[in-house]
Protein backbone atom coordinates (compact mmCIF):
# COMPACT_ATOMS: atom_id res chain seq x y z
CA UNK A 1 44.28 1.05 -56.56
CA UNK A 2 46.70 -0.45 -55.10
CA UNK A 3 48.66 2.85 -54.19
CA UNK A 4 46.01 2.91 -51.50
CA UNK A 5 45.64 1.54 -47.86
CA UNK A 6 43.21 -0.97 -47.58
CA UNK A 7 40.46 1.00 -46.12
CA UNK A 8 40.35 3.89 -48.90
CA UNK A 9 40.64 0.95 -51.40
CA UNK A 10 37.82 -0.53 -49.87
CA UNK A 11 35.80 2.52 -50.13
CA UNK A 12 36.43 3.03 -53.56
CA UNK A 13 35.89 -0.43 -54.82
CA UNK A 14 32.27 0.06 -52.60
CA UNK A 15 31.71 2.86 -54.78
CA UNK A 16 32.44 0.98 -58.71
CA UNK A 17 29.50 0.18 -61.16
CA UNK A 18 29.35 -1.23 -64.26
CA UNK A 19 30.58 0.24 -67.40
CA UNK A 20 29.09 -0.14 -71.12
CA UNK A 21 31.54 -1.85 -73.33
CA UNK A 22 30.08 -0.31 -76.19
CA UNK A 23 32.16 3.31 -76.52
CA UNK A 24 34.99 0.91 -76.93
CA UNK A 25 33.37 -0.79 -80.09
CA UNK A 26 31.76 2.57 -81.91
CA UNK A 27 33.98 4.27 -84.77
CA UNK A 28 35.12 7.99 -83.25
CA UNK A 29 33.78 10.74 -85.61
CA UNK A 30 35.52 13.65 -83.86
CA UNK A 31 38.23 13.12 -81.50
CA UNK A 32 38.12 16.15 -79.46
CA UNK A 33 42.10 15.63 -78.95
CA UNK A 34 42.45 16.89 -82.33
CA UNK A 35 41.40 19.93 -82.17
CA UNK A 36 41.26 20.86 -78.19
CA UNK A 37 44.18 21.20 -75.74
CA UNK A 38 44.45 17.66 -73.57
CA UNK A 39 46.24 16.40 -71.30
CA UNK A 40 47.31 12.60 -70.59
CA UNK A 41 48.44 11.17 -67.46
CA UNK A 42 50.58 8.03 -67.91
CA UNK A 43 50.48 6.33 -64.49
CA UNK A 44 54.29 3.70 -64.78
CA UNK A 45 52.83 1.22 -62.10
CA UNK A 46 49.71 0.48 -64.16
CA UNK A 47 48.61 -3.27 -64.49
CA UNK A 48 45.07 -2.49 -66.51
CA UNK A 49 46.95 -0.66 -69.65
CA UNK A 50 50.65 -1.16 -70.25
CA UNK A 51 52.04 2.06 -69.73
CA UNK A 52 54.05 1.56 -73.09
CA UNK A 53 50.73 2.38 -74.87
CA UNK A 54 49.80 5.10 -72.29
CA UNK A 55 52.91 6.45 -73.64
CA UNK A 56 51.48 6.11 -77.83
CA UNK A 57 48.17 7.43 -76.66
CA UNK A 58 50.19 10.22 -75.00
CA UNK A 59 51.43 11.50 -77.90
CA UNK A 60 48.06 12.69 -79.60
CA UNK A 61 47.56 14.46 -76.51
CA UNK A 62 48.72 18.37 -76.53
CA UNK A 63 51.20 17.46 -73.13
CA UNK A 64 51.31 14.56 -71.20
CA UNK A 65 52.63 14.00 -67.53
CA UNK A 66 53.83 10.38 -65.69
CA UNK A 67 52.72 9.94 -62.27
CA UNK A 68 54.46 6.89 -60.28
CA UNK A 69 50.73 5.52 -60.24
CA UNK A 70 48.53 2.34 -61.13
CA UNK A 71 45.56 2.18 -62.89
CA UNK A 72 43.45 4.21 -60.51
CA UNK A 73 45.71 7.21 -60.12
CA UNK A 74 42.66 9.93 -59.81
CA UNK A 75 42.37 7.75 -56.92
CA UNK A 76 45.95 7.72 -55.20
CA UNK A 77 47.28 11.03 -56.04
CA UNK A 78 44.01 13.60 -55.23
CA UNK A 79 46.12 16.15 -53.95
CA UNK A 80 48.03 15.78 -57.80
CA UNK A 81 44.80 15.63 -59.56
CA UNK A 82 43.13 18.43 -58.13
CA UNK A 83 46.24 20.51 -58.97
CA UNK A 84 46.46 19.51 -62.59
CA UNK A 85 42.48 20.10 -62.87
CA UNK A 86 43.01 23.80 -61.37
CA UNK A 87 45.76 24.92 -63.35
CA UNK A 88 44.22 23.46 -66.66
CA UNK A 89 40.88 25.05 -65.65
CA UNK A 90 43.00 28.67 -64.52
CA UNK A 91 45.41 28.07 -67.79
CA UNK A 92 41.93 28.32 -70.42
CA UNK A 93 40.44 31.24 -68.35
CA UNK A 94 43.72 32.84 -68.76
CA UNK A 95 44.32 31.80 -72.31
CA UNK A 96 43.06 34.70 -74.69
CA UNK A 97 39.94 33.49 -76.99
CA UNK A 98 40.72 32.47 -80.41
């Protein structure tokens, strides 16, 4: 977060809680990236995952986008991220079922 002023980075941080370690240790038996449109966001400025292998994890996804960003780019760039959520969310309403 360090995209943010010291105040908003405070309120975030106030706001963190713990996180189970164990999704990253259980086998994946259906990657929904496989067979549903996603999205990636590979933020350049991260310092938490190299944005090299942003960039390999990227390519499963269906598109991908960089944002000048560091680890906690939902974060820095709301205006961005509320964008990309509404025109995903107005791209499937639009999309015709299949």
């Amino acid at each position: 977060m360090s995209h943010l002023g010291r105040r908003r980075r405070a309120n975030h941080i106030a706001r963190l809680v713990p996180q189970t370690m164990a999704p990253g240790h259980q086998p994946t038996t259906d990657a929904a990236w496989r067979h549903r449109p996603s999205t990636y966001v590979v933020c350049t400025e991260d310092r938490v995952m190299h944005p090299d292998l942003q960039r390999r994890f990227a390519t499963r996804a269906t598109r991908a986008i960089t944002w000048r960003s560091d680890h906690g780019a939902f974060a820095s760039h709301e205006h961005e991220t509320v964008d990309l959520l509404h025109r995903l969310a107005t791209a499937s309403r639009l999309a015709p079922a299949g």
